[in-house]
N, C-alpha and C. Protein backbone atom coordinates (compact mmCIF):
# COMPACT_ATOMS: atom_id res chain seq x y z
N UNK A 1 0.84 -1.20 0.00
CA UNK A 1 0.00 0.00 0.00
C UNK A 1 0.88 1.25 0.00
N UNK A 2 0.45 2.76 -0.51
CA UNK A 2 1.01 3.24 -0.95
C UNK A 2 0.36 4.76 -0.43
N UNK A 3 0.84 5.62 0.54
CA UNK A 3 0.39 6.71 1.05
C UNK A 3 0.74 7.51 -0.10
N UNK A 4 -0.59 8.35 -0.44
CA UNK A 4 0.04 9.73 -1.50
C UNK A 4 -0.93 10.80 -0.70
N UNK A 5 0.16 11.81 -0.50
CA UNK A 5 -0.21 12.78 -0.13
C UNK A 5 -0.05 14.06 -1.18
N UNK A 6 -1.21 14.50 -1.24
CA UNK A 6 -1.95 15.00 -2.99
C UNK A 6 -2.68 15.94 -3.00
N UNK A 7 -2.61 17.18 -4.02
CA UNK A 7 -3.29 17.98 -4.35
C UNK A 7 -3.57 18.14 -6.00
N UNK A 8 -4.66 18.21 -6.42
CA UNK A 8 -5.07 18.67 -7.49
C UNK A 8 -4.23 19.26 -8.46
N UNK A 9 -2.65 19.39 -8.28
CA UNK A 9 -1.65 20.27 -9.41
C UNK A 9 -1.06 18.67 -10.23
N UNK A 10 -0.38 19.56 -11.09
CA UNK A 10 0.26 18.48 -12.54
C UNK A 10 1.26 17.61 -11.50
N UNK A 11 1.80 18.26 -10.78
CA UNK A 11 2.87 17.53 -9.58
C UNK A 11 2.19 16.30 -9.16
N UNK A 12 1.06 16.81 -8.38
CA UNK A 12 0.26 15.52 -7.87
C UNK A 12 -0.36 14.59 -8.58
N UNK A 13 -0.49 15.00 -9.80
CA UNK A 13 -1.47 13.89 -10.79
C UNK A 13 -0.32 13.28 -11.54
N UNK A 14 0.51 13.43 -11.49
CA UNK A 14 2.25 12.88 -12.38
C UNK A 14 1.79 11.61 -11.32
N UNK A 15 1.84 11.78 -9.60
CA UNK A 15 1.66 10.50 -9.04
C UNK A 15 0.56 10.09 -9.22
N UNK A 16 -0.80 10.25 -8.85
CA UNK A 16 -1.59 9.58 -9.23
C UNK A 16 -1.86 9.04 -9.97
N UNK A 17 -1.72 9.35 -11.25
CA UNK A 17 -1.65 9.04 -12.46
C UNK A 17 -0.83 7.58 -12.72
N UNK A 18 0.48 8.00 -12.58
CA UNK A 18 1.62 6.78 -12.55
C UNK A 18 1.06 5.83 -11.35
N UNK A 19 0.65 5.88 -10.14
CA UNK A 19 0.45 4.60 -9.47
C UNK A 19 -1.24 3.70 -10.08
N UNK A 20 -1.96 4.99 -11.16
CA UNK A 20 -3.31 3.91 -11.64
C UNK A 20 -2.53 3.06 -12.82
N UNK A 21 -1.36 3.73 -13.38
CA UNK A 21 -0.67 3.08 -14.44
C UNK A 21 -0.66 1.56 -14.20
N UNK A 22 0.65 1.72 -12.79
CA UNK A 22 1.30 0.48 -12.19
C UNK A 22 -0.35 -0.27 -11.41
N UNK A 23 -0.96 0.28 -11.58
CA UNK A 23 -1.90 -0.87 -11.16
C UNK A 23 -1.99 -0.92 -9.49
N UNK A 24 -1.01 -0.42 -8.83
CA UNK A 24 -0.76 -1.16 -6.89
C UNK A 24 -2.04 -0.16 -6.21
N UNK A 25 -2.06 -0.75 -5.16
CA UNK A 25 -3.42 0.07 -3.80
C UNK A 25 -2.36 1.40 -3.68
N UNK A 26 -3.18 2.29 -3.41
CA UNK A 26 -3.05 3.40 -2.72
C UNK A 26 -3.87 4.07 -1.86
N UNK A 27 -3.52 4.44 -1.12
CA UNK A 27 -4.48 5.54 -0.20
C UNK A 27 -3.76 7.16 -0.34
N UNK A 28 -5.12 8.27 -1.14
CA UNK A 28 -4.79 9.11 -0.94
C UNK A 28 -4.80 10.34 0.11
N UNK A 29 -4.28 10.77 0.53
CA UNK A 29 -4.50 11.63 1.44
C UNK A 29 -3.96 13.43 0.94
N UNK A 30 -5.09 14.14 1.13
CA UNK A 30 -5.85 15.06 0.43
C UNK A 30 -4.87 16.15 1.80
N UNK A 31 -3.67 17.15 0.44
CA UNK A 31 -3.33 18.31 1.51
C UNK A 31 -3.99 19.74 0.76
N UNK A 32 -4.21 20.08 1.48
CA UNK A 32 -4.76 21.49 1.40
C UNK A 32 -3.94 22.50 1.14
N UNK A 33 -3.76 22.78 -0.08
CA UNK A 33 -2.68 23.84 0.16
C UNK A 33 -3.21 25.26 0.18
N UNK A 34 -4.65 25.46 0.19
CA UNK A 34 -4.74 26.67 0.54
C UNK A 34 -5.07 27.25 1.84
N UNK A 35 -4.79 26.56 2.63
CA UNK A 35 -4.75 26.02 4.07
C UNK A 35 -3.76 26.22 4.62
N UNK A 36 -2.77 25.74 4.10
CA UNK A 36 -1.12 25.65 4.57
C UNK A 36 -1.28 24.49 5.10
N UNK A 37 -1.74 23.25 4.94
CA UNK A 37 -1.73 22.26 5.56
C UNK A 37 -0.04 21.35 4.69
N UNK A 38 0.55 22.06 4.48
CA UNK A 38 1.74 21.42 3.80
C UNK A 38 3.14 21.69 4.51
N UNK A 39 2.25 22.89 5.65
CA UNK A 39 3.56 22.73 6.57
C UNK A 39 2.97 22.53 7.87
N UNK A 40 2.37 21.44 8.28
CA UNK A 40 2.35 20.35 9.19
C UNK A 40 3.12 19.93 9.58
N UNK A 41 3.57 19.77 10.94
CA UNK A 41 4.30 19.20 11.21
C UNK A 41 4.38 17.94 10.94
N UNK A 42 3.16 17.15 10.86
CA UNK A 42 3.29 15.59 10.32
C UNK A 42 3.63 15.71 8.80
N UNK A 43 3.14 16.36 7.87
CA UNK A 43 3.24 16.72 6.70
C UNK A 43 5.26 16.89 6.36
N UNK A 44 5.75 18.26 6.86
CA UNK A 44 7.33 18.63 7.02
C UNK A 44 8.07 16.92 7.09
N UNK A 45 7.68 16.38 8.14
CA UNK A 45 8.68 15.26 8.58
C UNK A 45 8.29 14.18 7.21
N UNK A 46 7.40 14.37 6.05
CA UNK A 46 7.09 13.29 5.16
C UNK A 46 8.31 14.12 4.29
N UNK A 47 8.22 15.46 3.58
CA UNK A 47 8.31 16.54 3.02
C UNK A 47 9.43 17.63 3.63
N UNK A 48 10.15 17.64 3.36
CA UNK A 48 10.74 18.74 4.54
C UNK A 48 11.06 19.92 3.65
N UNK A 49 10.68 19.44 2.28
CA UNK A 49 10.18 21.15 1.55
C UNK A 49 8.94 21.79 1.79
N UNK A 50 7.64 20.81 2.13
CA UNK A 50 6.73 21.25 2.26
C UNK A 50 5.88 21.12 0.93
N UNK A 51 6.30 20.59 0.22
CA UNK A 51 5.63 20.74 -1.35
C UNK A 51 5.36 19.29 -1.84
N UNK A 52 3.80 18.84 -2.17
CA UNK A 52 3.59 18.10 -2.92
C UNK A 52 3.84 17.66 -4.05
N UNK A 53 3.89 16.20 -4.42
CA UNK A 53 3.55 15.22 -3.60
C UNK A 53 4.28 14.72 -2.82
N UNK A 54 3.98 13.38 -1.86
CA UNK A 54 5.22 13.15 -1.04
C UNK A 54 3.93 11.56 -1.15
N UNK A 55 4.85 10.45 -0.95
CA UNK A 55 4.66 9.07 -0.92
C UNK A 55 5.22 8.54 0.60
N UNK A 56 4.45 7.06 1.12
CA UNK A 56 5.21 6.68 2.16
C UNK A 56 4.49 5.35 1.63
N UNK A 57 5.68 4.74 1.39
CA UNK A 57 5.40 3.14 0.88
C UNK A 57 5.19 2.39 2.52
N UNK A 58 4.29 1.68 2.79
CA UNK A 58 4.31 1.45 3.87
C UNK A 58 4.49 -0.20 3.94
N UNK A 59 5.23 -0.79 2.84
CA UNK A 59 5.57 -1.86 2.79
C UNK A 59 6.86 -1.58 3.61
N UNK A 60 7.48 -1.06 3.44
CA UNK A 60 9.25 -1.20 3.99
C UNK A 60 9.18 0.14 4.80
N UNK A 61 8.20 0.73 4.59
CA UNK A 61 8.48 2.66 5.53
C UNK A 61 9.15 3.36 5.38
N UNK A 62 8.79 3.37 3.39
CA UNK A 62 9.62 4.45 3.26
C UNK A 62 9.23 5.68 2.27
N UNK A 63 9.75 6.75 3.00
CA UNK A 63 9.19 8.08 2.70
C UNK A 63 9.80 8.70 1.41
N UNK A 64 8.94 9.65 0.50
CA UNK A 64 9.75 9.77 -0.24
C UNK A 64 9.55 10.87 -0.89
N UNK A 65 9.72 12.28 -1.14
CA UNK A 65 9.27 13.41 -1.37
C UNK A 65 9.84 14.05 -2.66
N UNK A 66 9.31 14.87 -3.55
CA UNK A 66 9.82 15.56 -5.02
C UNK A 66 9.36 14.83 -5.66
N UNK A 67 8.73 15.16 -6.91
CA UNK A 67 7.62 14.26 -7.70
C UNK A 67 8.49 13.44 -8.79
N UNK A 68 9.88 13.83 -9.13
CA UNK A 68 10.54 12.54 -9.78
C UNK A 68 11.19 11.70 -9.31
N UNK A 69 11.66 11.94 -8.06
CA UNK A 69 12.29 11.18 -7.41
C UNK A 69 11.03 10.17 -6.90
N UNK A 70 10.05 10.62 -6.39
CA UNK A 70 8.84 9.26 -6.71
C UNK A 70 8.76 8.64 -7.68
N UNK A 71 8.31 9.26 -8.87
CA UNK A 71 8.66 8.29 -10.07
C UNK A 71 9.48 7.56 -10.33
N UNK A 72 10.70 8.06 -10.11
CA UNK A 72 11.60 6.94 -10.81
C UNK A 72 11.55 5.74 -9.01
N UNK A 73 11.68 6.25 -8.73
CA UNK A 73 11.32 5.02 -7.05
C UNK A 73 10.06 3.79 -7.43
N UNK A 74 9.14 4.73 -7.80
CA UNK A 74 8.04 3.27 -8.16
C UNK A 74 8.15 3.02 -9.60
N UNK A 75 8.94 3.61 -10.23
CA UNK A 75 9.33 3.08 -11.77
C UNK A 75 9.92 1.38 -11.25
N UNK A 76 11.21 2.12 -10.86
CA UNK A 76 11.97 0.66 -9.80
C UNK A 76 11.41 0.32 -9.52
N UNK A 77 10.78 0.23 -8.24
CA UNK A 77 10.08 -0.74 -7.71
C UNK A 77 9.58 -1.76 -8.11
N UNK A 78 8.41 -1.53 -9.07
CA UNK A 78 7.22 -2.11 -9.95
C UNK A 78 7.88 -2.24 -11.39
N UNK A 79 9.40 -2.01 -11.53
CA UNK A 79 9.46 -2.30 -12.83
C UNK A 79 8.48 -2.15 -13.92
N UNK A 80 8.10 -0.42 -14.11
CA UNK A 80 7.27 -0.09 -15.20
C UNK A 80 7.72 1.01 -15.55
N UNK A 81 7.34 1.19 -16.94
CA UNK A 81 7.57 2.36 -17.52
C UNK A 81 8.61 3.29 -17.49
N UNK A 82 9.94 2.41 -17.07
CA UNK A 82 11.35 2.80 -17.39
C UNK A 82 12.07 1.41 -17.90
N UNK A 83 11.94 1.41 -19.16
CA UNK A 83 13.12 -0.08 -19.61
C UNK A 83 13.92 0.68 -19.88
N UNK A 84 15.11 -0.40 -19.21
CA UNK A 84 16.20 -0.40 -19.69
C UNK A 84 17.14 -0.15 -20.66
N UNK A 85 16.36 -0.22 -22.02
CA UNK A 85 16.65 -0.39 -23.09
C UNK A 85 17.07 1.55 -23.48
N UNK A 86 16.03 2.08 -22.88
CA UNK A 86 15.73 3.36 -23.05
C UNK A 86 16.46 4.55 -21.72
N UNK A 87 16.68 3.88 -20.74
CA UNK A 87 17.00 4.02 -19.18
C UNK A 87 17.41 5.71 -19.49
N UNK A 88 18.61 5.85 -20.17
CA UNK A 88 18.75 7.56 -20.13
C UNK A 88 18.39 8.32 -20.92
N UNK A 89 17.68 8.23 -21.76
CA UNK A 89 16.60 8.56 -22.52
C UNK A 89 15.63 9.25 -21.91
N UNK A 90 15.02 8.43 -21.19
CA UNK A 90 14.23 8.69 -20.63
C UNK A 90 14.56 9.34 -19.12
N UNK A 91 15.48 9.44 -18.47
CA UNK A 91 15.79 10.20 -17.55
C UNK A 91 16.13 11.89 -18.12
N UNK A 92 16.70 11.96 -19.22
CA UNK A 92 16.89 13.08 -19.83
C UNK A 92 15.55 13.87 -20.14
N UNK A 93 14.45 13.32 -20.36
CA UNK A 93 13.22 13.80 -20.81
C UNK A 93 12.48 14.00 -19.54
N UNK A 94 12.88 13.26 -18.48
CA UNK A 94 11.89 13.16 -16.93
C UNK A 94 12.96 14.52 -16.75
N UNK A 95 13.96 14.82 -16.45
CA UNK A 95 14.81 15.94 -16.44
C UNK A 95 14.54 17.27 -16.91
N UNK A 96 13.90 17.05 -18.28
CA UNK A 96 13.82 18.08 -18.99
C UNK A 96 12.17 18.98 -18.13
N UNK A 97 11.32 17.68 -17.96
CA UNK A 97 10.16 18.27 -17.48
C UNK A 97 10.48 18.80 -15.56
N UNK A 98 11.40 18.09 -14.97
CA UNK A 98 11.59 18.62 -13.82
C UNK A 98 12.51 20.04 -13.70
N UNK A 99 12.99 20.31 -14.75
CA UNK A 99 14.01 21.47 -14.67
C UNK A 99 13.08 22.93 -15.92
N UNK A 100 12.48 22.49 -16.23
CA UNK A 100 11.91 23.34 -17.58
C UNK A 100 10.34 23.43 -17.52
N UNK A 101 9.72 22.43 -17.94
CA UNK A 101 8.20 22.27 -18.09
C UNK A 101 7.54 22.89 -16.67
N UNK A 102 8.34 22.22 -15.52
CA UNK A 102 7.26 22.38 -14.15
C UNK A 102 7.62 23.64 -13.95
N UNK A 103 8.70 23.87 -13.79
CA UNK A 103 9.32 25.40 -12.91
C UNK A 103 8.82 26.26 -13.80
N UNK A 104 9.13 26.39 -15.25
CA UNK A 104 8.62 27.63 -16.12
C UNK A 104 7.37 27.68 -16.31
N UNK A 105 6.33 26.64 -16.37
CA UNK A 105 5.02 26.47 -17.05
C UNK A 105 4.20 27.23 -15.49
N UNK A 106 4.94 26.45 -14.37
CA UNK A 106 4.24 27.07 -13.41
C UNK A 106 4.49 28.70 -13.38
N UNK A 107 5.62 29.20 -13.29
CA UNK A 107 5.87 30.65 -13.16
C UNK A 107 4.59 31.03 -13.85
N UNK A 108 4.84 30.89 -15.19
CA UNK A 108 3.91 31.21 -16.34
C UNK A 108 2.53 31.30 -15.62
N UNK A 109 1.87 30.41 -15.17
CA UNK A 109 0.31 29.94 -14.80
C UNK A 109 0.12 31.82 -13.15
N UNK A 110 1.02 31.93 -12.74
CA UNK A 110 1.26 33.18 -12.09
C UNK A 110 0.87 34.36 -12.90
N UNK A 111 1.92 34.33 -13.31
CA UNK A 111 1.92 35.77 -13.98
C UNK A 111 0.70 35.82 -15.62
N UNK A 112 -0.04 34.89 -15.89
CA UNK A 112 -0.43 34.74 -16.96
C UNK A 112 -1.92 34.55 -17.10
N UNK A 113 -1.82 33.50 -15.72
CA UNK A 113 -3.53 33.15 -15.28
C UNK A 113 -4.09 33.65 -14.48
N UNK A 114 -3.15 33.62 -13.25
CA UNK A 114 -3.29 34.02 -11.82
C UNK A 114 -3.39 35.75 -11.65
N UNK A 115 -2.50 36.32 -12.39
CA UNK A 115 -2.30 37.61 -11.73
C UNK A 115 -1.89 38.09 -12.85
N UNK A 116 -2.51 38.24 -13.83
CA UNK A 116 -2.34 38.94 -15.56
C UNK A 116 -2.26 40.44 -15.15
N UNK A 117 -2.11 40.72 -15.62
CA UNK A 117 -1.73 42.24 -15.33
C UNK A 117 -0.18 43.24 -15.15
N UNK A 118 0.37 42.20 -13.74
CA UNK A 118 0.61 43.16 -12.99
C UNK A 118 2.30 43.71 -13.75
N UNK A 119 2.81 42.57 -14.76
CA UNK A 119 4.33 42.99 -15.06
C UNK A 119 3.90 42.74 -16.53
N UNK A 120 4.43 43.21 -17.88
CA UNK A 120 4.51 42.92 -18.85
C UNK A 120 5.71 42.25 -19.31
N UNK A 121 6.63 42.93 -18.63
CA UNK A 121 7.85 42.04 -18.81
C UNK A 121 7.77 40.47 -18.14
N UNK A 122 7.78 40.09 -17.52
CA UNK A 122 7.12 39.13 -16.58
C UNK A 122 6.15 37.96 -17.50
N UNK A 123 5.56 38.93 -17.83
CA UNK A 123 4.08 37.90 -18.84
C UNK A 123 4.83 37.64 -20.19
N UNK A 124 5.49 38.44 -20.51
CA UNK A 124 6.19 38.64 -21.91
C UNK A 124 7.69 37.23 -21.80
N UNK A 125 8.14 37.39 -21.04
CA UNK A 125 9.45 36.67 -20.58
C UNK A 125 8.90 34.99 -20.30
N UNK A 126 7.56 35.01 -19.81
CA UNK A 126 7.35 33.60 -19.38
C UNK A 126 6.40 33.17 -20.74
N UNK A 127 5.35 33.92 -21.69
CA UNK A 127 4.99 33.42 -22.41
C UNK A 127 5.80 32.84 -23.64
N UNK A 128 7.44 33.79 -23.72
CA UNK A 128 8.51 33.35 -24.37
C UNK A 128 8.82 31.79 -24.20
N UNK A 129 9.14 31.75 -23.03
CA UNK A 129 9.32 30.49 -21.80
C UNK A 129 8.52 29.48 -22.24
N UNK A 130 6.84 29.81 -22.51
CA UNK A 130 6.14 28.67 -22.81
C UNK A 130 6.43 28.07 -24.22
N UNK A 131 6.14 29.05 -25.05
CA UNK A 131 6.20 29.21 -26.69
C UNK A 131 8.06 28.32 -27.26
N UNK A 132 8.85 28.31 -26.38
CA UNK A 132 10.11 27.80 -26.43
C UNK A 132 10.16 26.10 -26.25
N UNK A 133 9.35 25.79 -24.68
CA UNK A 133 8.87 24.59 -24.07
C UNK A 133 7.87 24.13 -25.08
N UNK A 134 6.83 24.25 -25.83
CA UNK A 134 6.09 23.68 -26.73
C UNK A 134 6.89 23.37 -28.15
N UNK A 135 7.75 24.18 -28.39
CA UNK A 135 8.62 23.78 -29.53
C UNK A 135 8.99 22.57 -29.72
N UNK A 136 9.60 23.05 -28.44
CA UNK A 136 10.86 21.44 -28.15
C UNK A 136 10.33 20.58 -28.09
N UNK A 137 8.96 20.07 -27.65
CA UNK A 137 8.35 18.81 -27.43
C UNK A 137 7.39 18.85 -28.62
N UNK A 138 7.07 20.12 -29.65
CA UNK A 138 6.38 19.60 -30.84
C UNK A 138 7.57 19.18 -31.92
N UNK A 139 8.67 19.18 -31.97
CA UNK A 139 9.96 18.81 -32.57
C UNK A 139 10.21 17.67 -32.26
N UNK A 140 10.32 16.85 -30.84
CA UNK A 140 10.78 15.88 -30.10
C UNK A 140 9.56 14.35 -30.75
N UNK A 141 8.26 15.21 -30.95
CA UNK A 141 7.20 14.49 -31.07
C UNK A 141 6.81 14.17 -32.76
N UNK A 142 7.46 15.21 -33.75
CA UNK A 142 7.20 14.97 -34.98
C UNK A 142 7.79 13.51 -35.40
N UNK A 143 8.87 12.94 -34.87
CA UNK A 143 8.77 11.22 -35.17
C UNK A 143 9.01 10.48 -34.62
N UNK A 144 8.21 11.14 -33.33
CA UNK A 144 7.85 9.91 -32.00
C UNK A 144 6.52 9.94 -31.82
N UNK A 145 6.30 8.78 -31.17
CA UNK A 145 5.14 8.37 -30.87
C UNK A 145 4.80 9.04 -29.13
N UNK A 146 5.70 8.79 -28.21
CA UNK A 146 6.26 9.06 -27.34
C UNK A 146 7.61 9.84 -26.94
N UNK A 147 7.81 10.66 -25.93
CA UNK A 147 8.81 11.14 -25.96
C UNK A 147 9.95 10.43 -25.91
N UNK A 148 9.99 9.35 -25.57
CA UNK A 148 11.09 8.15 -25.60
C UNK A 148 10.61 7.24 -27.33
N UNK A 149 10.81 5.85 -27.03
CA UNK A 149 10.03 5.27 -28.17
C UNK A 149 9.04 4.39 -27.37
N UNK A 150 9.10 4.32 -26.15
CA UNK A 150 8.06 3.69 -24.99
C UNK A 150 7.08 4.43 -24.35
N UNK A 151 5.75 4.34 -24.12
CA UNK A 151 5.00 5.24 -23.05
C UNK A 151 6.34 4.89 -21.37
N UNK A 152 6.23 6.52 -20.82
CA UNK A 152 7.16 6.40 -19.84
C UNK A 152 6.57 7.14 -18.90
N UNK A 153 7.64 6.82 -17.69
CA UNK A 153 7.48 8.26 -16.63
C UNK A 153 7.66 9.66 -17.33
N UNK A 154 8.30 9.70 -18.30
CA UNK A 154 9.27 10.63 -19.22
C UNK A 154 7.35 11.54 -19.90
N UNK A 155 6.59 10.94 -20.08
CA UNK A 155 5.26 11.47 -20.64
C UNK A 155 4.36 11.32 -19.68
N UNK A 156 4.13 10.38 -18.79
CA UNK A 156 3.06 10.51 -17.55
C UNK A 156 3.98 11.69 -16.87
N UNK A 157 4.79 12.25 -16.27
CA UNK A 157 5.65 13.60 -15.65
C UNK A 157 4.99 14.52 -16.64
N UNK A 158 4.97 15.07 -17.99
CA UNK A 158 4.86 16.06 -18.70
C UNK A 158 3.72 16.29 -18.84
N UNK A 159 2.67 14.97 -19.28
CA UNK A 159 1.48 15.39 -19.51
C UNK A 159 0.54 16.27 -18.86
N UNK A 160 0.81 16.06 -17.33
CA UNK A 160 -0.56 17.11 -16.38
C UNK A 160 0.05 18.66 -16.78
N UNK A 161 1.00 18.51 -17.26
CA UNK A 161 1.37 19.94 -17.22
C UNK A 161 0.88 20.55 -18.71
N UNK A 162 0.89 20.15 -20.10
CA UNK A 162 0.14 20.10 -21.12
C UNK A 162 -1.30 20.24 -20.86
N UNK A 163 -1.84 19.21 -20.14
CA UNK A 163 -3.15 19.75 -19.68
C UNK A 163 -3.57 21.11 -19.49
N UNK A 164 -2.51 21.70 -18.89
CA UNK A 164 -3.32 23.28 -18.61
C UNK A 164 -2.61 24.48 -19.29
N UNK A 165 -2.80 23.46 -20.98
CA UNK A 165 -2.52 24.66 -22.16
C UNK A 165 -3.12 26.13 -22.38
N UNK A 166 -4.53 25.98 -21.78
CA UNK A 166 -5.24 26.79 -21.66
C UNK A 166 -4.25 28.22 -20.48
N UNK A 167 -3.59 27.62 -19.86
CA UNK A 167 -3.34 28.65 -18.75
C UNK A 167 -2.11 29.44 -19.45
N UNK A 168 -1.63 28.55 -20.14
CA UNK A 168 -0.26 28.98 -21.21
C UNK A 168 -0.29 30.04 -22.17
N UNK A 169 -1.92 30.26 -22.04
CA UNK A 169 -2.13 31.34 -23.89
C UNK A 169 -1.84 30.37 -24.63
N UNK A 170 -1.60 29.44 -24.43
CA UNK A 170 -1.41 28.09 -25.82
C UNK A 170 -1.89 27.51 -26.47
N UNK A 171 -2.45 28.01 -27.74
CA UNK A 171 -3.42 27.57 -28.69
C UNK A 171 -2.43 25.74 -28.97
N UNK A 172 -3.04 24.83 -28.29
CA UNK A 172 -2.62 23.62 -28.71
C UNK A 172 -3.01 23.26 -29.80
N UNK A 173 -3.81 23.42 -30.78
CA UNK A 173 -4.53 23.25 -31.84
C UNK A 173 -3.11 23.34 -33.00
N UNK A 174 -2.13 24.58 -32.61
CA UNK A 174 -1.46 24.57 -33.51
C UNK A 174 -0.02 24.22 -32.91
N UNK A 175 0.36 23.37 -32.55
CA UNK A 175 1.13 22.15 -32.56
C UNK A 175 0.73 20.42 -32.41
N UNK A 176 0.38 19.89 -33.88
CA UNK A 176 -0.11 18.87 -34.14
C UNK A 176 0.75 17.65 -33.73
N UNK A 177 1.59 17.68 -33.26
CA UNK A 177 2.29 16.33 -32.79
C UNK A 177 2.00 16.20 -31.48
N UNK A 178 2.07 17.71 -30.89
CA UNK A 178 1.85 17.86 -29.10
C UNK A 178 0.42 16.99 -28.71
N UNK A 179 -0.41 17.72 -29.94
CA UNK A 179 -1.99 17.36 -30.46
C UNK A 179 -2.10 16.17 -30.19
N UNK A 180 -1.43 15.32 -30.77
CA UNK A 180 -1.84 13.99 -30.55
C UNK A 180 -1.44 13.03 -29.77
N UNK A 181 0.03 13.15 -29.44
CA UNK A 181 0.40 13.07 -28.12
C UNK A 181 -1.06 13.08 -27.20
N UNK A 182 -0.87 14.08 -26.93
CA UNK A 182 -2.01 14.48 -25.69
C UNK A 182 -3.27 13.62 -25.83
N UNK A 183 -3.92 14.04 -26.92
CA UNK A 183 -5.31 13.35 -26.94
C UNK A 183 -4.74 11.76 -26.77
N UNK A 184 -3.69 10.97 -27.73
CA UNK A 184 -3.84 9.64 -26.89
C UNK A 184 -3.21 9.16 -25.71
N UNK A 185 -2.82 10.04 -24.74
CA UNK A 185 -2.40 10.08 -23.56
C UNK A 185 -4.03 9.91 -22.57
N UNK A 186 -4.26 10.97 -22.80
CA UNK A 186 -5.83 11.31 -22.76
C UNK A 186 -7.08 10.49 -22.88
N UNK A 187 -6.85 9.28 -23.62
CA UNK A 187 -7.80 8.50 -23.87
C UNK A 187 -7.58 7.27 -22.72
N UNK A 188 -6.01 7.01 -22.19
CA UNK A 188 -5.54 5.56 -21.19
C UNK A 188 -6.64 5.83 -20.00
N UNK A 189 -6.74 4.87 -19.37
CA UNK A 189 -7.88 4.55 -18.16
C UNK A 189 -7.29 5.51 -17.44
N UNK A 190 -6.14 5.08 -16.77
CA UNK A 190 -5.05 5.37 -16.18
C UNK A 190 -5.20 6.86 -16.05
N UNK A 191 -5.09 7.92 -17.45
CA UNK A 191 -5.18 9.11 -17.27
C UNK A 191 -6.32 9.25 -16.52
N UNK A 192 -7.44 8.68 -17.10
CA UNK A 192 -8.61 9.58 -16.44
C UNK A 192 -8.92 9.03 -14.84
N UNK A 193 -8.22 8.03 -14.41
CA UNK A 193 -8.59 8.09 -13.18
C UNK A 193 -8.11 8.45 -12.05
N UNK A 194 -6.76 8.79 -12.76
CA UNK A 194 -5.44 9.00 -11.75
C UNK A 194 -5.42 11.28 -12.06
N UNK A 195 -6.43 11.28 -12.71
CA UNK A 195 -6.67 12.91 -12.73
C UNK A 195 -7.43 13.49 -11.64
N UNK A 196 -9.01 12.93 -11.40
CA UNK A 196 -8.99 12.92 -10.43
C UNK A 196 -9.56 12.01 -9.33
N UNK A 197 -8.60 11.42 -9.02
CA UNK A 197 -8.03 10.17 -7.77
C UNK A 197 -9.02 10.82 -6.32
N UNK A 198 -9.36 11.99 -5.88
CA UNK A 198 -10.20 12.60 -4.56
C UNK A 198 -10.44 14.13 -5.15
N UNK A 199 -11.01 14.66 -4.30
CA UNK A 199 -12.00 15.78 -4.29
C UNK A 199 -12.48 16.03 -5.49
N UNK A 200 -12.79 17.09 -5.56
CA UNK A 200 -13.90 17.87 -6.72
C UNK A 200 -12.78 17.11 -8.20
N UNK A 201 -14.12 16.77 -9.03
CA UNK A 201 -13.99 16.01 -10.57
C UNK A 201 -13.64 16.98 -11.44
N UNK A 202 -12.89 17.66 -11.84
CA UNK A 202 -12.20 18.30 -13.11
C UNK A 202 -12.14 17.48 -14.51
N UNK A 203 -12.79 18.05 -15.34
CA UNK A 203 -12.87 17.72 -16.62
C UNK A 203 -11.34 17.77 -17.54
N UNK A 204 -11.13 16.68 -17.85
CA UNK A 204 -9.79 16.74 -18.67
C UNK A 204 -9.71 17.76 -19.68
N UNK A 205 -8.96 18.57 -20.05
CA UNK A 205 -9.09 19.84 -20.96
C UNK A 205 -9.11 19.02 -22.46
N UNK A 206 -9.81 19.33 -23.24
CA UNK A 206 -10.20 18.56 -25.33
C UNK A 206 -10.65 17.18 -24.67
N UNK A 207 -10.22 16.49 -23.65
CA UNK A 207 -11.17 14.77 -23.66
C UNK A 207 -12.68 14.69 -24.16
């Protein structure tokens, strides 16, 4: 069994998502982050950034916090959706979304969704940011099927964050490889149940 401690962002559904993949029990447990329930003291000692998600395998008791370093942990584990064959491949692409996709896409969702207005430079600098990040993965995707040549952690990590093209100013319509990517990402069980795994039901964005 498999503690996930979870909120509704691309972070948290990267896990959810990946443990409906692998198939194993989980129990989720629902943090509040508009609450501040993420700096709990029970929460800190899972987390000691404070930032979702955070896992506690309670087969062996062990804790495990930052959303790729979970992944690739129950990649191992469960031996899924990292072969060998592909091994740094696909760490390079789980890389690319932990250093690029999450940090910039989120800034972006700030200054773009959240609080439009307040800098132009700011909105201007991160919509650059986005428009750069969609390139690379409509380039990466023109003769792949996948960002590897396998469905991976490398595309369950990226996808929740694609999801909220809408927050990007990102007409997805006009990058057709991203396009399809997505929609058959979009169609696995897996996506839609590991989207939303507890609270309020959010509609997958084009499903």
């Amino acid at each position: 069994m498999i503690d996930l401690y979870y909120s509704p962002t691309p972070n948290g559904r990267k896990i959810s998502i990946l443990l409906e993949e692998i198939g194993v029990s989980y129990k989720v447990i629902m943090v509040d982050l508009t609450k501040g329930e993420q700096f709990s003291k029970e929460f800190t000692s899972i987390s000691p950034s404070n930032k979702i998600p955070a896992i506690v395998d309670r087969e062996n008791n062990q804790f495990i916090f930052e959303s790729s370093a979970i992944m690739l942990y129950l990649a191992k584990k469960f031996n899924k959706f990292l072969p060998k064959k592909y091994y740094w491949e696909i760490h390079q692409w789980l890389m690319f979304q932990t250093s690029q996709v999450g940090p910039l896409l989120g800034q972006a969702h700030q200054f773009l969704y959240f609080f439009p207005g307040k800098s132009k430079f700011a909105e201007k600098k991160y919509m650059d940011y986005c428009k750069r990040i969609y390139e690379t993965l409509e380039r990466r995707l023109e003769n792949n099927e996948y960002l590897v040549n396998e469905y991976s952690i490398a595309d369950i990590a990226t996808w929740p964050w694609i999801a909220r093209h809408e927050r990007h100013q990102i007409n997805i319509n006009n990058y057709v490889n991203i396009l399809r990517w997505y929609k058959d990402i979009s169609r696995r069980p897996a996506i839609i149940a590991g989207y939303n795994p507890m609270g309020k039901k959010e509609k997958i964005p084009l499903s």
